[in-house]
N, C-alpha and C. Protein backbone atom coordinates (compact mmCIF):
# COMPACT_ATOMS: atom_id res chain seq x y z
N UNK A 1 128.16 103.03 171.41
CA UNK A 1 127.60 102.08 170.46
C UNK A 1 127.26 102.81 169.17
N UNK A 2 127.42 102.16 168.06
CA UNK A 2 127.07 103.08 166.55
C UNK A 2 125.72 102.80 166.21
N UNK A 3 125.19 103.97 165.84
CA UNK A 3 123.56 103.62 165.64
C UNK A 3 123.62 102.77 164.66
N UNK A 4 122.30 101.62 164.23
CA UNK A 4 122.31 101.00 163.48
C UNK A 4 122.80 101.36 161.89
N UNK A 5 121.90 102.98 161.65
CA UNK A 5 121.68 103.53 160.00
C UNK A 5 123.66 104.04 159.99
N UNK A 6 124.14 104.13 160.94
CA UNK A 6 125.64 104.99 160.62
C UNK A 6 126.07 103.70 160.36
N UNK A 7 126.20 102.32 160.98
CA UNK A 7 126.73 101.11 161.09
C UNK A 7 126.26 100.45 159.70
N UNK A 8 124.55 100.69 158.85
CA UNK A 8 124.89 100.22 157.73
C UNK A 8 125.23 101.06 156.74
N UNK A 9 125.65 102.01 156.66
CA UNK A 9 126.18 102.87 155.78
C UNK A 9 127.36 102.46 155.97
N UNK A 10 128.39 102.49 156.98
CA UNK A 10 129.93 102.03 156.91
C UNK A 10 129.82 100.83 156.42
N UNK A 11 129.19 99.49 156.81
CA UNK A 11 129.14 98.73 156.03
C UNK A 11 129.39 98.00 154.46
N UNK A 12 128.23 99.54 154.03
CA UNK A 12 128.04 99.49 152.66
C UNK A 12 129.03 100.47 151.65
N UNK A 13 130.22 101.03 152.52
CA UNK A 13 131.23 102.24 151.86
C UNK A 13 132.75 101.13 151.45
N UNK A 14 133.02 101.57 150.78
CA UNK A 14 134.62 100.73 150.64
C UNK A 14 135.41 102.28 150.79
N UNK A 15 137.04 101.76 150.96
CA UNK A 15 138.41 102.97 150.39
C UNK A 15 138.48 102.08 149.28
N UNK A 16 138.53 102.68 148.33
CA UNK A 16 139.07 102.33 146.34
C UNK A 16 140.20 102.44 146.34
N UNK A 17 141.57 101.71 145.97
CA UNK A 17 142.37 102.12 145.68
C UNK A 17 142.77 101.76 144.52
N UNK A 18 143.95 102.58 143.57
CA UNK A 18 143.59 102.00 142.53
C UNK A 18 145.39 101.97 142.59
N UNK A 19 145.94 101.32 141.28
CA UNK A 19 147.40 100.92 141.32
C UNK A 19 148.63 102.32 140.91
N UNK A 20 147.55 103.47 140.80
CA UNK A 20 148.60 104.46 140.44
C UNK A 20 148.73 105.10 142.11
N UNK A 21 148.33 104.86 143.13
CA UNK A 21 148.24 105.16 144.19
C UNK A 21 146.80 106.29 144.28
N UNK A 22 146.06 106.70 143.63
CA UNK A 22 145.31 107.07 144.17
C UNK A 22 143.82 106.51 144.46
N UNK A 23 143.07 107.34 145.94
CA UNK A 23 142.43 106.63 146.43
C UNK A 23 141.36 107.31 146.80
N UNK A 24 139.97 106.34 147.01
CA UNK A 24 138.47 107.14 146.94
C UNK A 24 137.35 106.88 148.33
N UNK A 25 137.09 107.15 148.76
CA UNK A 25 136.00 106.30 149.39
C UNK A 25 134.66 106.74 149.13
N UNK A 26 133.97 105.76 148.53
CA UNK A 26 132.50 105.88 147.96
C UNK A 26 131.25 104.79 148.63
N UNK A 27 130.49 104.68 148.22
CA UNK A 27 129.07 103.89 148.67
C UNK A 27 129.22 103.03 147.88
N UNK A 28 128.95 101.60 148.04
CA UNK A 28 129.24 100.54 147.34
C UNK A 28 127.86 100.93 146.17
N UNK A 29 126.79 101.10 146.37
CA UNK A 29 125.84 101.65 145.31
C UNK A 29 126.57 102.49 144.04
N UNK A 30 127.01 103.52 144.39
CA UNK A 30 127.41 104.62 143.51
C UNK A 30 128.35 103.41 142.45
N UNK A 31 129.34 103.50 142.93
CA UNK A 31 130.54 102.30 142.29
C UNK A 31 129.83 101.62 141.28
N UNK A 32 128.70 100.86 141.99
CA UNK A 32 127.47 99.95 140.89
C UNK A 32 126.75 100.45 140.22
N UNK A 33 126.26 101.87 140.37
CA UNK A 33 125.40 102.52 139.30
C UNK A 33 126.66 102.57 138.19
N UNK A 34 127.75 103.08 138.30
CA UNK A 34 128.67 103.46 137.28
C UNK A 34 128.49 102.84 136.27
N UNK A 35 128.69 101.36 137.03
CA UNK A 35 129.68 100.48 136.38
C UNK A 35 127.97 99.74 135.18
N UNK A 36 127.57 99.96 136.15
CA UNK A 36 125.74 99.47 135.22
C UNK A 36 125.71 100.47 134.05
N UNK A 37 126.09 101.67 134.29
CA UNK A 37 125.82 102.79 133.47
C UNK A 37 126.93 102.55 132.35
N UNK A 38 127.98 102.19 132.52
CA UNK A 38 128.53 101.41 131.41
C UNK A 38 128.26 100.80 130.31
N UNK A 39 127.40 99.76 130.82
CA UNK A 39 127.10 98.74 129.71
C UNK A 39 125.80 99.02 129.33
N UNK A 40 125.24 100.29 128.97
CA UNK A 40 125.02 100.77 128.07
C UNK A 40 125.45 101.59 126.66
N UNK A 41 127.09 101.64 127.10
CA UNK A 41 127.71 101.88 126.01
C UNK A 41 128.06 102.89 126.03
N UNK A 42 128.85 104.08 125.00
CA UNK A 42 128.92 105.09 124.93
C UNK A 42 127.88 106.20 124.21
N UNK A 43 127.71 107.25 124.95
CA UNK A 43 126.24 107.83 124.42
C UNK A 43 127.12 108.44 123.19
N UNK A 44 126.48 109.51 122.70
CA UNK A 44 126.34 110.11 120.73
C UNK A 44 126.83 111.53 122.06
N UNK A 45 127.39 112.07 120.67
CA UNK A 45 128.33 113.34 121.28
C UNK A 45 129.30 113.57 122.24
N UNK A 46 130.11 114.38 122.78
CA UNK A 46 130.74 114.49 123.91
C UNK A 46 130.89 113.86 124.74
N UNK A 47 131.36 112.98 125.44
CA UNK A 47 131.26 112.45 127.18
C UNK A 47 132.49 111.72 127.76
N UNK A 48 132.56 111.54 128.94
CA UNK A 48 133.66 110.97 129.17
C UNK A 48 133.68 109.69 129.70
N UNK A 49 132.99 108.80 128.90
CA UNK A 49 132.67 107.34 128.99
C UNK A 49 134.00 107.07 128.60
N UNK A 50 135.03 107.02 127.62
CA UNK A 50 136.08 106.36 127.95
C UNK A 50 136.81 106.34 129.19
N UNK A 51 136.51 107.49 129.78
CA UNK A 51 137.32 107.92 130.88
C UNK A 51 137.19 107.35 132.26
N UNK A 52 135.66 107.27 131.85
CA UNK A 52 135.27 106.71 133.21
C UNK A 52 135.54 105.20 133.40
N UNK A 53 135.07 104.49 131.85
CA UNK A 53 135.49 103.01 131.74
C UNK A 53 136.64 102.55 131.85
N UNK A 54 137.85 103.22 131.60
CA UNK A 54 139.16 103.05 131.82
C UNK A 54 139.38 103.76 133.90
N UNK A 55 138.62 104.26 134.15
CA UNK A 55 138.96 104.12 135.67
C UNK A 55 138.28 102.77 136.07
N UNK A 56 137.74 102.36 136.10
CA UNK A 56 136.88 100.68 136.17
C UNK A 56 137.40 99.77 135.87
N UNK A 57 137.69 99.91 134.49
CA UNK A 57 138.37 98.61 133.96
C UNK A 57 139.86 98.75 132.89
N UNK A 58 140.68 99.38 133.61
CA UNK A 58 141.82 99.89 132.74
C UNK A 58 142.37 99.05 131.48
N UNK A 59 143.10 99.47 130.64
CA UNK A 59 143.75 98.42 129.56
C UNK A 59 144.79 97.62 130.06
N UNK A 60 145.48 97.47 131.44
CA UNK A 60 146.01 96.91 131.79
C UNK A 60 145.59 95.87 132.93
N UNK A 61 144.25 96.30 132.82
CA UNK A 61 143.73 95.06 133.34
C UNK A 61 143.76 95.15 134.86
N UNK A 62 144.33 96.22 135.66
CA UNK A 62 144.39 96.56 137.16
C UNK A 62 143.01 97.05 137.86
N UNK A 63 142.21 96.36 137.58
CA UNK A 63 140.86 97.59 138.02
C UNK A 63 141.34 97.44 140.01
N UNK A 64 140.42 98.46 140.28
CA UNK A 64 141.25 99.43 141.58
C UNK A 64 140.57 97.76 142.52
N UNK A 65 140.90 98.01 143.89
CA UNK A 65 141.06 97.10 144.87
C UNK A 65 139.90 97.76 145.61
N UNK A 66 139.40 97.26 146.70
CA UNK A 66 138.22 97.61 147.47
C UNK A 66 138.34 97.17 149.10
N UNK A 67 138.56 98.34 149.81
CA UNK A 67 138.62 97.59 151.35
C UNK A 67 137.54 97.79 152.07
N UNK A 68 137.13 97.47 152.99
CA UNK A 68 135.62 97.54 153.67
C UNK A 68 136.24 98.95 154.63
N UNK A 69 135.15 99.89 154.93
CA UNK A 69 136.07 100.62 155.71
C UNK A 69 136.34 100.76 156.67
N UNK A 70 135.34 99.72 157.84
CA UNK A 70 135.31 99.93 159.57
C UNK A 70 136.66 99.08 159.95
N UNK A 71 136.81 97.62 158.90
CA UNK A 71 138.18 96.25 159.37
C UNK A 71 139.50 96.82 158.28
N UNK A 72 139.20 97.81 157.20
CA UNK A 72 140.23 97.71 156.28
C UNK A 72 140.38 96.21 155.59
N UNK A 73 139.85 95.26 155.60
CA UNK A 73 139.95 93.73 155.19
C UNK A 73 139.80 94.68 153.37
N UNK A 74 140.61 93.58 152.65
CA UNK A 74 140.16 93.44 150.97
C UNK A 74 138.97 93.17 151.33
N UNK A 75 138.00 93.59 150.15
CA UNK A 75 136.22 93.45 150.30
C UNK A 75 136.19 92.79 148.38
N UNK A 76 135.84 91.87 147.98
CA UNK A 76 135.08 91.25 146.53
C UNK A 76 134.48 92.56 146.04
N UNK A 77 134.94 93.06 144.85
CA UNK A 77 134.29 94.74 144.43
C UNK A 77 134.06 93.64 143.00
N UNK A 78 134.40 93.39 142.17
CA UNK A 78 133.52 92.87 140.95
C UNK A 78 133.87 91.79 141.01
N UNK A 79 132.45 90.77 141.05
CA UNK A 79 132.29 89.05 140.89
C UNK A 79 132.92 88.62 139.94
N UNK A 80 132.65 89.36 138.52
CA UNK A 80 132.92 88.55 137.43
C UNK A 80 133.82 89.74 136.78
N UNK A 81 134.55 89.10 135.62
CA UNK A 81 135.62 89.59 134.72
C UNK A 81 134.32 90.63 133.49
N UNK A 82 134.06 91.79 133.10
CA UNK A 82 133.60 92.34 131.91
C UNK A 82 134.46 92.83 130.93
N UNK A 83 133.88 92.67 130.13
CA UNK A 83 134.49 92.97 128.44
C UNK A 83 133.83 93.74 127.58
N UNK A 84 134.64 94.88 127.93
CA UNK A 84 133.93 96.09 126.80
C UNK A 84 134.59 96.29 125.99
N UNK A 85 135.34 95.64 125.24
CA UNK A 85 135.72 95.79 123.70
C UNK A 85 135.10 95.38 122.47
């Protein structure tokens, strides 16, 4: 039997895949801090906020896919459409 805390952690993990074939598995949290950390914009000096925003939300409009990881099922990774231009 899986202890409860291992069972909600798998729960809460997706595999990312994204359309160039490569692939991640992260904590559905982390994914959401990012993407929060976004829309604050790009900071003053150096950083790789384009970089990161274009893994999220590419110019072609492919942002990566999300599977749950215990069923592999597609999992809903962003509700709504954002617009950072």
């Amino acid at each position: 039997m899986t202890p409860k805390l291992t069972h909600g952690l798998i729960l809460r993990t997706r595999i990312l895949q994204w359309k160039s074939g490569e692939s991640a598995t992260m904590r559905i949290v982390v994914v959401h801090a990012m993407v929060i950390l976004l829309t604050y914009g790009a900071p003053q000096g150096d950083s790789q906020y384009q970089e990161v925003l274009n893994t999220w939300f590419p110019p072609d409009g492919a942002s990566p896919s999300a599977f749950l990881l215990d069923t592999s099922e597609e999992a809903l990774f962003f509700l709504i459409g954002l617009n950072f231009a």
